[in-house]
Protein backbone atom coordinates (compact mmCIF):
# COMPACT_ATOMS: atom_id res chain seq x y z
CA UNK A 1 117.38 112.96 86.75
CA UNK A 2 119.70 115.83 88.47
CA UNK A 3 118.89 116.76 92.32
CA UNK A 4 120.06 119.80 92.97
CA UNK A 5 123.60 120.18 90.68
CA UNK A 6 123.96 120.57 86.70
CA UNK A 7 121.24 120.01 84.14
CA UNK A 8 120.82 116.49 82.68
CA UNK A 9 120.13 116.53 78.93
CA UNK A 10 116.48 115.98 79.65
CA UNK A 11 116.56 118.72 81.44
CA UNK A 12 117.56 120.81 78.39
CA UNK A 13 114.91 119.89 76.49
CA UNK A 14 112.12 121.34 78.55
CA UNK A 15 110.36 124.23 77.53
CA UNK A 16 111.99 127.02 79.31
CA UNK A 17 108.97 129.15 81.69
CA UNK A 18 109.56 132.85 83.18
CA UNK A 19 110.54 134.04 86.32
CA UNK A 20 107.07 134.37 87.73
CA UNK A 21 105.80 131.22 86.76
CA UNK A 22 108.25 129.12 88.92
CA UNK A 23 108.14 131.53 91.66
CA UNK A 24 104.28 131.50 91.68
CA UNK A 25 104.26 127.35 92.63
CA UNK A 26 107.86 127.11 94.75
CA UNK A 27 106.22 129.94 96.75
CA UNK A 28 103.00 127.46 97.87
CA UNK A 29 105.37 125.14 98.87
CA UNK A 30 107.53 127.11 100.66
CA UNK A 31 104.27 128.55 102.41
CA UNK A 32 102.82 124.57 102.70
CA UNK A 33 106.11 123.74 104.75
CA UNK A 34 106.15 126.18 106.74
CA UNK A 35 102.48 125.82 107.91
CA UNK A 36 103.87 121.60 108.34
CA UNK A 37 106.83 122.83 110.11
CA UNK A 38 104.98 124.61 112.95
CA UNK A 39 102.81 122.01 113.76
CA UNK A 40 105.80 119.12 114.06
CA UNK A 41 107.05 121.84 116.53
CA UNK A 42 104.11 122.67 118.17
CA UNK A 43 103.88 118.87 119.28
CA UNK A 44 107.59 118.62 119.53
CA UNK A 45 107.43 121.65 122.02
CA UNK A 46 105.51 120.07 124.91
CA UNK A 47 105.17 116.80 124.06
CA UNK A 48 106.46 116.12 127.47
CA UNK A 49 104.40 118.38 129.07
CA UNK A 50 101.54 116.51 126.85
CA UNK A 51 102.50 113.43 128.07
CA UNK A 52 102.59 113.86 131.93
CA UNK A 53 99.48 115.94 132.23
CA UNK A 54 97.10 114.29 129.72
CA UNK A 55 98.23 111.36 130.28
CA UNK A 56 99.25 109.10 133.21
CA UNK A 57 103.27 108.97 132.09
CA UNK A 58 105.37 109.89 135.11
CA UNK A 59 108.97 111.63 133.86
CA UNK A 60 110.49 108.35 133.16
CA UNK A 61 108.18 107.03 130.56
CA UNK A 62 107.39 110.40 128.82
CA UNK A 63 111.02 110.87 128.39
CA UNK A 64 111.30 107.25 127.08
CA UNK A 65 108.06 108.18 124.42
CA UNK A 66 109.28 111.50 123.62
CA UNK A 67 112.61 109.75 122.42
CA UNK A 68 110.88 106.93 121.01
CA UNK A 69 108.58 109.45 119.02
CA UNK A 70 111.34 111.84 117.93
CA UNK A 71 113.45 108.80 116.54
CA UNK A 72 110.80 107.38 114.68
CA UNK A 73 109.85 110.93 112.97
CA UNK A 74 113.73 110.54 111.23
CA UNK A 75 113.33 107.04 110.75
CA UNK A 76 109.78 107.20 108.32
CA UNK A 77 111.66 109.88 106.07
CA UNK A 78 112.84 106.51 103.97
CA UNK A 79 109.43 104.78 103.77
CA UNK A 80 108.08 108.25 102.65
CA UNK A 81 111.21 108.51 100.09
CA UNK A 82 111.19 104.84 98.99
CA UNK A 83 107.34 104.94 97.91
CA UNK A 84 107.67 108.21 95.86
CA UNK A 85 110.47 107.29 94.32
CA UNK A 86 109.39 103.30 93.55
CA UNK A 87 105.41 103.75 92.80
CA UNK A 88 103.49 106.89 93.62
CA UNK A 89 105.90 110.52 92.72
CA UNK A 90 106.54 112.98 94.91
CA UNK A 91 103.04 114.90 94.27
CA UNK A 92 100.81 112.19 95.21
CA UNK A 93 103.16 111.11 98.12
CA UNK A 94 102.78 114.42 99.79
CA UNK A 95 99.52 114.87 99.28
CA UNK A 96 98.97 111.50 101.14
CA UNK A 97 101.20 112.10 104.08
CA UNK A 98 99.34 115.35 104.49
CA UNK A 99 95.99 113.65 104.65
CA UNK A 100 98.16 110.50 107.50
CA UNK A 101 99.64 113.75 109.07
CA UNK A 102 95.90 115.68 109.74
CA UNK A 103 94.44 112.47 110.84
CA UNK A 104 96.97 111.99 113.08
CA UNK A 105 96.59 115.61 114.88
CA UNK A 106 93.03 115.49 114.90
CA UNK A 107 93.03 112.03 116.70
CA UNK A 108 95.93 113.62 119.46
CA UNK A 109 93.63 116.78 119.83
CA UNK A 110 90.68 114.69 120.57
CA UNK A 111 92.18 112.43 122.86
CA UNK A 112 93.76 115.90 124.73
CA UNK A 113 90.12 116.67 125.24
CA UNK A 114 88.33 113.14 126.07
CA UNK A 115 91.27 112.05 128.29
CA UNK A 116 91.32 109.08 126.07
CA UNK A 117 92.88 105.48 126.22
CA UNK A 118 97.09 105.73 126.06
CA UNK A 119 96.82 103.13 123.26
CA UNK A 120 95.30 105.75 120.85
CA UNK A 121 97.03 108.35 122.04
CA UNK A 122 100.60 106.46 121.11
CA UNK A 123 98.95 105.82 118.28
CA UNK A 124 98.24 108.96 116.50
CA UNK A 125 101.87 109.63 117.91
CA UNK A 126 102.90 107.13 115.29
CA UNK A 127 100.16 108.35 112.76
CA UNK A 128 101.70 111.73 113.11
CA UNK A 129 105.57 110.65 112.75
CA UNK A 130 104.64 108.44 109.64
CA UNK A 131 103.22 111.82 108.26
CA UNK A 132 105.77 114.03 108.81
CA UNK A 133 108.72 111.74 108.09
CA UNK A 134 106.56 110.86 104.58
CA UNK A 135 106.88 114.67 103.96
CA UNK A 136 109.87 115.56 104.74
CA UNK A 137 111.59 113.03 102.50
CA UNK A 138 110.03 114.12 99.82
CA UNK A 139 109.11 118.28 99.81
CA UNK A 140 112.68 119.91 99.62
CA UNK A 141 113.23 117.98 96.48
CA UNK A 142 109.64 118.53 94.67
CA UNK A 143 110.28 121.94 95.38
CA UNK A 144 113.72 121.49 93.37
CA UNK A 145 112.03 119.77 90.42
CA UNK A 146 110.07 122.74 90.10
CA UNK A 147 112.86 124.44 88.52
CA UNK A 148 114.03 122.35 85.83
CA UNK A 149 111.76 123.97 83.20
CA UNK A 150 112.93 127.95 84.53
CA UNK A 151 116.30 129.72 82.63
CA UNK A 152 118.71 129.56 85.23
CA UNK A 153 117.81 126.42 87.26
CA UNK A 154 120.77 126.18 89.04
CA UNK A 155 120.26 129.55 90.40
CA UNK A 156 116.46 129.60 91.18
CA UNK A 157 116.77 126.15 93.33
CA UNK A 158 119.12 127.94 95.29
CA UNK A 159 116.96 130.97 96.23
CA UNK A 160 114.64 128.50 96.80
CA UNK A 161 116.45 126.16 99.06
CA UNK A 162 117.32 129.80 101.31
CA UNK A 163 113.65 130.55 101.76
CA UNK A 164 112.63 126.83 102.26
CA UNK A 165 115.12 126.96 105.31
CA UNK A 166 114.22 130.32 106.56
CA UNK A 167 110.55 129.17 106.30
CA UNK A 168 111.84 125.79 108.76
CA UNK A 169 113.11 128.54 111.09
CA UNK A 170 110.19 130.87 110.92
CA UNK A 171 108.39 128.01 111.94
CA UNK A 172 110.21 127.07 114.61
CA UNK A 173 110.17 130.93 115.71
CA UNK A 174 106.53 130.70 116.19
CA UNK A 175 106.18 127.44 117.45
CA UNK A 176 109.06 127.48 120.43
CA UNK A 177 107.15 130.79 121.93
CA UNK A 178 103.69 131.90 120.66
CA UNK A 179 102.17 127.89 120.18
CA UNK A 180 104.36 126.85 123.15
CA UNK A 181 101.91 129.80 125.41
CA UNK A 182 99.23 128.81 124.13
CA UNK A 183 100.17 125.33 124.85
CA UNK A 184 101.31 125.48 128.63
CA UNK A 185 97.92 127.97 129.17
CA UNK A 186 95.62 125.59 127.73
CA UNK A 187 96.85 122.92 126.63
CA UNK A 188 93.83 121.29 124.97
CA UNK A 189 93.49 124.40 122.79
CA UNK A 190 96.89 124.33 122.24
CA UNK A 191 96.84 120.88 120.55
CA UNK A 192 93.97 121.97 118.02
CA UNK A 193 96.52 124.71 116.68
CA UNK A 194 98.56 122.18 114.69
CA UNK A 195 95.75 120.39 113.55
CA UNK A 196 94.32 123.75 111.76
CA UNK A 197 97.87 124.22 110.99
CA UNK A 198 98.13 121.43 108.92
CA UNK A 199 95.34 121.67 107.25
CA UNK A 200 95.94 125.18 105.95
CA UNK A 201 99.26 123.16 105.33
CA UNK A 202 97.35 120.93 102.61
CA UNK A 203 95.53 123.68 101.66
CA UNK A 204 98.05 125.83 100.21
CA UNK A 205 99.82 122.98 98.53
CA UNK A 206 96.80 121.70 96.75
CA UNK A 207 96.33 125.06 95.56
CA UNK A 208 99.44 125.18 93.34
CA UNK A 209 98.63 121.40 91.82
CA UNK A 210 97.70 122.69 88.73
CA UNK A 211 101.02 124.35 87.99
CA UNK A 212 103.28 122.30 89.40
CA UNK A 213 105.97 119.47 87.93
CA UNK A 214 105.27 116.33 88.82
CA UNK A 215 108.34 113.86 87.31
CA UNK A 216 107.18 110.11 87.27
CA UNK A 217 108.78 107.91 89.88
CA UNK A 218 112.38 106.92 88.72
CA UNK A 219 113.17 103.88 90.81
CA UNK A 220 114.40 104.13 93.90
CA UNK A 221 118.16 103.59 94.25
CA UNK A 222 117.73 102.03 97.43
CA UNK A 223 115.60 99.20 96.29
CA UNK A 224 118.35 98.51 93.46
CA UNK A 225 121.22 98.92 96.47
CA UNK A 226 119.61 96.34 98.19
CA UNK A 227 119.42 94.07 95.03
CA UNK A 228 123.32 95.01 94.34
CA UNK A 229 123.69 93.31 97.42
CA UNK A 230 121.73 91.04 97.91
CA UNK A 231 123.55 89.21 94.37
CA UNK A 232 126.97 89.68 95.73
CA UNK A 233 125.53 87.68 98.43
CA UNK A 234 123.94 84.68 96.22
CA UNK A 235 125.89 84.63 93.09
CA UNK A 236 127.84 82.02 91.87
CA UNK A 237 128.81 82.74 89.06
CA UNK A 238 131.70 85.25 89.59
CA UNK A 239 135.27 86.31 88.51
CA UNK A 240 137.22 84.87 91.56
CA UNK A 241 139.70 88.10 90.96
CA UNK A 242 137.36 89.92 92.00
CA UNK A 243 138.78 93.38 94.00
CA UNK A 244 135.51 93.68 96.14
CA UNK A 245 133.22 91.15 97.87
CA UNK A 246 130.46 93.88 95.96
CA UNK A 247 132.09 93.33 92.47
CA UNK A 248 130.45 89.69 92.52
CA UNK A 249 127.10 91.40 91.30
CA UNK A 250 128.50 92.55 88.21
CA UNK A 251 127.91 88.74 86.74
CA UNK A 252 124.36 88.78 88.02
CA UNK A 253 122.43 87.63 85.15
CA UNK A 254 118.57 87.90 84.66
CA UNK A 255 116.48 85.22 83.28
CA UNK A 256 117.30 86.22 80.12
CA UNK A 257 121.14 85.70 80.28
CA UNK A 258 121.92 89.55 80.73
CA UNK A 259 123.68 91.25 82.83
CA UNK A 260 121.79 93.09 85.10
CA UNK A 261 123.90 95.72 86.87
CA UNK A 262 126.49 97.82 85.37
CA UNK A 263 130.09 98.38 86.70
CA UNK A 264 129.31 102.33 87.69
CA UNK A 265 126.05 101.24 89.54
CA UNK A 266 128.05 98.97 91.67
CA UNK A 267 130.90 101.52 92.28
CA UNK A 268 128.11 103.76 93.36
CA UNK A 269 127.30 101.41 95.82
CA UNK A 270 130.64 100.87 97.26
CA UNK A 271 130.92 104.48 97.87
CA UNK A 272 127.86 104.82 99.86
CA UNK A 273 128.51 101.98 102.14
CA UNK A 274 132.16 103.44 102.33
CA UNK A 275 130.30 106.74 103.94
CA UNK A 276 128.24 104.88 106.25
CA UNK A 277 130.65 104.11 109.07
CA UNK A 278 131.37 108.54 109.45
CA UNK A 279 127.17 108.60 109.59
CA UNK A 280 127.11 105.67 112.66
CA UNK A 281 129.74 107.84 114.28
CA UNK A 282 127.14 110.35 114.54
CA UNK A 283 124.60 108.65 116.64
CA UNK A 284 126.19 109.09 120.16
CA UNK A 285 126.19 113.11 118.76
CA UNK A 286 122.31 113.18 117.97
CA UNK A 287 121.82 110.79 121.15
CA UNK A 288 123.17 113.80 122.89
CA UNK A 289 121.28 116.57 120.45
CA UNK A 290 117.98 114.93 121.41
CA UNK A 291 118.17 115.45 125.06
CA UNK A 292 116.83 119.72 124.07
CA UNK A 293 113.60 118.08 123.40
CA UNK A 294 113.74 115.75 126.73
CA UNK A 295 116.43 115.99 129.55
CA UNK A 296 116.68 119.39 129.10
CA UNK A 297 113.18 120.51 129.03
CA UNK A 298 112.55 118.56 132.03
CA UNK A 299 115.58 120.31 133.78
CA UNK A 300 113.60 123.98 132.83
CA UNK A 301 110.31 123.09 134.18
CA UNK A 302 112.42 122.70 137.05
CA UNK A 303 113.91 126.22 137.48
CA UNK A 304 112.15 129.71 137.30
CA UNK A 305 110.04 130.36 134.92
CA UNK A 306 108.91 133.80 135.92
CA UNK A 307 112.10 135.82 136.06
CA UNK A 308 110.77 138.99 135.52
CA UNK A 309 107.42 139.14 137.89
CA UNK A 310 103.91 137.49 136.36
CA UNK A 311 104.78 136.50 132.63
CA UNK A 312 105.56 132.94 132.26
CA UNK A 313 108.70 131.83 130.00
CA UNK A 314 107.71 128.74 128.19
CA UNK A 315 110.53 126.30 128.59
CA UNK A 316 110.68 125.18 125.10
CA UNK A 317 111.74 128.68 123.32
CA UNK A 318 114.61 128.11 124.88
CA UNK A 319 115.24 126.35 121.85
CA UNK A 320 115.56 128.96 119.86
CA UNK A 321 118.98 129.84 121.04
CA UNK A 322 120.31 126.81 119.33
CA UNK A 323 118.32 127.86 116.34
CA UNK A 324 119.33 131.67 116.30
CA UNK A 325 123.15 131.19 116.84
CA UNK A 326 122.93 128.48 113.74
CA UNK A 327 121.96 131.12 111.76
CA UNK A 328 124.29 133.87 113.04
CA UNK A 329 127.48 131.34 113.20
CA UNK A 330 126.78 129.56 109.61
CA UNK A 331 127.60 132.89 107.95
CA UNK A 332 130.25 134.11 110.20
CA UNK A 333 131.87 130.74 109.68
CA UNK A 334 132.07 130.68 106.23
CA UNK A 335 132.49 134.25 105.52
CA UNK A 336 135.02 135.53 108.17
CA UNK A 337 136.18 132.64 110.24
CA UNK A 338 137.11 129.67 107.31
CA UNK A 339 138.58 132.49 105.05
CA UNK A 340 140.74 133.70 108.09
CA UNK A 341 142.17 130.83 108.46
CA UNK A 342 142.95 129.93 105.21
CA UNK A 343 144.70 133.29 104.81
CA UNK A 344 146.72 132.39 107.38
CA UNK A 345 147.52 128.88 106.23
CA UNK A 346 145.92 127.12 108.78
CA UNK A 347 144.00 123.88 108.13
CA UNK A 348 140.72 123.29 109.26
CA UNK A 349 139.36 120.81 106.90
CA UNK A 350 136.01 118.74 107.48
CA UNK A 351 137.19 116.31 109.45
CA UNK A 352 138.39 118.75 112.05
CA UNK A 353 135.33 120.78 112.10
CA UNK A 354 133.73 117.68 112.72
CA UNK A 355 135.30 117.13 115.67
CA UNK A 356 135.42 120.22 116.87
CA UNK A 357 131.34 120.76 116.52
CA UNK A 358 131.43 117.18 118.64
CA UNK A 359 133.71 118.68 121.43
CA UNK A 360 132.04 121.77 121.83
CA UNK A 361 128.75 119.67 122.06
CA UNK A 362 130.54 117.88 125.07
CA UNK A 363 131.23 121.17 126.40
CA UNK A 364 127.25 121.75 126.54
CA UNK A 365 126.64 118.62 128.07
CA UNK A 366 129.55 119.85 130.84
CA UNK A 367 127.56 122.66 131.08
CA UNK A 368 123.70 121.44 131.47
CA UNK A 369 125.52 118.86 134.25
CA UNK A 370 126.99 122.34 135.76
CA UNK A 371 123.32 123.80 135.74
CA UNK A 372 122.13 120.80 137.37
CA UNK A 373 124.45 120.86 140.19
CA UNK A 374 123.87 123.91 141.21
CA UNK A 375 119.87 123.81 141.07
CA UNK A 376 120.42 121.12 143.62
CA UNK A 377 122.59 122.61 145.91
CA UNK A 378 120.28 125.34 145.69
CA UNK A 379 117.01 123.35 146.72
CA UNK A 380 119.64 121.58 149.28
CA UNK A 381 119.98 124.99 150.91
CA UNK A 382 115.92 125.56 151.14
CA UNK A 383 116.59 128.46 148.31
CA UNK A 384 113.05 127.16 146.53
CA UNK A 385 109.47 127.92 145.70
CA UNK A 386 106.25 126.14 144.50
CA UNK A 387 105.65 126.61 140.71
CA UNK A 388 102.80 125.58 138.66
CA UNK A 389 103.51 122.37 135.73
CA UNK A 390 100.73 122.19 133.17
CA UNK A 391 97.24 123.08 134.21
CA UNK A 392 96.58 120.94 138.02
CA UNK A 393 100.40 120.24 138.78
CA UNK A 394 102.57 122.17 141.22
CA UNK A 395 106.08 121.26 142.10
CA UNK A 396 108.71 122.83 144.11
CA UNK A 397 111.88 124.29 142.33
CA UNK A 398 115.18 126.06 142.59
CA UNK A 399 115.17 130.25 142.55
CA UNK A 400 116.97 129.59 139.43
CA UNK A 401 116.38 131.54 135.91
CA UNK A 402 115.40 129.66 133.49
CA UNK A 403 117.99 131.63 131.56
CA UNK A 404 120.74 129.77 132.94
CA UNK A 405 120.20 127.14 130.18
CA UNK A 406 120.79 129.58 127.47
CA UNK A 407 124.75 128.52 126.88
CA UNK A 408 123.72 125.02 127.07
CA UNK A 409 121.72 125.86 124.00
CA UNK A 410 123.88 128.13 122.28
CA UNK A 411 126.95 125.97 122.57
CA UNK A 412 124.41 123.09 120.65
CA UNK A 413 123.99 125.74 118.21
CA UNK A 414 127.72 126.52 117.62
CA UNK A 415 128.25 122.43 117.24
CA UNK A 416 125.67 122.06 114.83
CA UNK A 417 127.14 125.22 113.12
CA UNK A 418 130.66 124.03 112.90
CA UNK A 419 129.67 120.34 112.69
CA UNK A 420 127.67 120.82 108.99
CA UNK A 421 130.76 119.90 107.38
CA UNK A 422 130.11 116.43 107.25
CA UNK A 423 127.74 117.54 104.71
CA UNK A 424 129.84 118.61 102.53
CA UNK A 425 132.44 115.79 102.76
CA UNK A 426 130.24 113.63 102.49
CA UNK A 427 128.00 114.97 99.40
CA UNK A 428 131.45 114.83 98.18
CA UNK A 429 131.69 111.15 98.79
CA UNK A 430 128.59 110.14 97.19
CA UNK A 431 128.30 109.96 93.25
CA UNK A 432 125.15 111.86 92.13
CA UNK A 433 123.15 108.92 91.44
CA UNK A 434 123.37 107.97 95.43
CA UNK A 435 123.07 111.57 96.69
CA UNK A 436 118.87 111.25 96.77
CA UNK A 437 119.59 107.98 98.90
CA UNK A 438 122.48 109.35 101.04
CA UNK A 439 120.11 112.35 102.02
CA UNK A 440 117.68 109.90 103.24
CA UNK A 441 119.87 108.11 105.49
CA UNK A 442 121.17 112.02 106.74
CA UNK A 443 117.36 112.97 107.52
CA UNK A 444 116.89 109.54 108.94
CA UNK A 445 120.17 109.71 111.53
């Protein structure tokens, strides 16, 4: 079965449905994700602020959970993928990482209000990654398979896919200011928000089950990648001209004497692991990404958040900056910039946009290290006053605007902008058969 390019014969075959049919259920989805979407980012947020007022982390360990927590969110993407596609569909996955996911959030809003044991608290942490990672592995593309049965597929997944973004976005919107008041006001209250959220989440999903696709599991293409080489490991029976240490699965025989994998399956194999060394390169870059959520935030509770008299600036919509010059530079990218320079002849293929989204992500580092500097000079120089943390917490800071972290930000933006090419070299790498199990790995780096 297609992901999101041409139609396979099967898909052919389906009864074609209007326009308003397959808008009606893609738009509960859309509206389901980006109810999910605001309460991930309503914990991602404060979830340092979370940690050291609710709980007795000083900055050192709530930096070390707030990593620990984000990793594992992009890590539980390939459980969730692996058991929709092996056993239970995408439907009935969902719907069961929605019901983890609430559980979760209602166990981290009661321990917010009982001042509960750490042990539980980490633990709905986990609850609450295994439920969103579940999710996300599997949404974007249920929303695709919703379109296989409408008259210009192709077409209608791509609307879709726009809106399905914009709705990630929207949620961030509201979650990086409005939740993130709420949050450093009251931040018991503040935790029930994503809890309701999520629920309404489930809500609006289950309300489109009736009309919705649901395609049987096909197998999961990681589970036979594993097998693929797992054989090439163990077999002994093989052509010793073999071009590949991989091409010794291709006399893999079951019990019955046949052969069990075919010579495309195995290419498609080769190709992915043949990806996989650009993707590790890419750790030290999202090592650096992550430190908006943690090193960063910590840096803005530590400059002035009331630049303009009384109202407070929560420190995480800062974070929209990154988000907001994404979605200025994406377009200007492809539609002035990239065509400029191919008119004048000059190459800037994927791998240099690649590097130059990790250079300019340097530069923000340079510049959050600049920020720094000066914030201590500043409190060197007695240039400070007292400024309240979460609800009982004062500390004293640096007359500093907060606003001085905005390039820091924007500059992450412009990376991640000019740095999405290794999507599409890569999706170019992968055969279509291994792009469900490449995007996997992508959500999960």
């Amino acid at each position: 079965m297609e992901n999101y390019g041409g139609l396979t014969e099967v898909d052919r075959l389906i009864p074609k449905v209007s326009k308003s049919q397959t808008v009606f259920r893609s738009a509960f989805i859309v509206g389901s994700e980006l109810c999910e979407r605001m309460a991930y980012f309503a914990i991602v947020a404060n979830l340092y602020l979370i940690l050291t007022t609710l709980m007795p982390f000083d900055a050192g360990e709530a930096t070390s959970v707030v990593l620990l927590w984000s990793g594992t969110c992009y890590l539980t993407p390939i459980l969730g993928g692996w058991l929709a596609d092996s056993y239970t569909g995408r439907f009935k996955a969902i719907l069961g990482f929605n019901i983890v996911y609430i559980i979760g959030l209602i166990v981290l809003a009661i321990m917010a209000f009982t001042q509960g044991g750490t042990f539980i608290f980490i633990l709905s942490l986990f609850i609450i990654a295994v439920g969103t990672g579940g999710i996300k592995s599997n949404v974007s593309t249920f929303g695709a398979d919703q379109f296989i049965d409408s008259s210009d597929p192709v077409g209608y997944k791509q609307t879709f896919f726009n809106w399905f973004y914009f709705a990630i976005n929207v949620g961030a919107l509201m979650s990086f200011t409005i939740i993130a008041y709420i949050q450093e006001s009251d931040m018991r209250t503040g935790l029930i928000v994503p809890a309701v959220l999520m629920v309404v989440a489930s809500l609006l999903f289950l309300t489109g089950s009736n009309s919705y696709i649901r395609l049987p599991p096909q197998g999961s293409t990681i589970t036979k990648s594993i097998r693929i080489i797992y054989h090439a490991f163990t077999s002994k029976n093989y052509d010793n001209n073999c071009t590949t240490f991989l091409d010794r699965a291709k006399w893999a025989t079951d019990e019955n004497g046949r052969l069990m994998y075919t010579s495309h399956e195995i290419d498609d194999v080769k190709k992915f692991l043949n990806i996989l060394p650009i993707q590790a390169m890419f750790i030290v870059y999202w090592m650096l990404y992550a430190q908006m959520s943690s090193v960063f935030y910590i840096q803005g509770l530590h400059l002035d958040l009331h630049p303009y008299g009384k109202f407070r600036i929560p420190v995480a919509c800062l974070n929209l900056f990154d988000t907001v010059v994404i979605l200025l530079m994406v377009p200007i990218f492809e539609r002035i910039l990239y065509p400029y320079l191919k008119r004048k002849s000059i190459e800037f293929g994927m791998l240099k946009r690649i590097g130059t989204g990790i250079l300019i992500m340097i530069f923000s580092m340079v510049c959050a290290a600049m920020v720094e500097t000066y914030r201590l000079f500043l409190i060197s120089s007695g240039e400070t006053k007292m400024q309240k943390i979460g609800e009982h917490q004062s500390v004293e800071i640096a007359r500093l605007s907060i606003f001085v972290q905005i390039p820091q930000f924007a500059l992450i933006g412009i990376s991640e902008g000019i740095g999405t090419g290794i999507l599409i070299m890569i999706f170019s790498m992968v055969c279509a058969a291994m792009v469900e199990t490449y995007r996997l790995f992508l959500i999960s780096s």
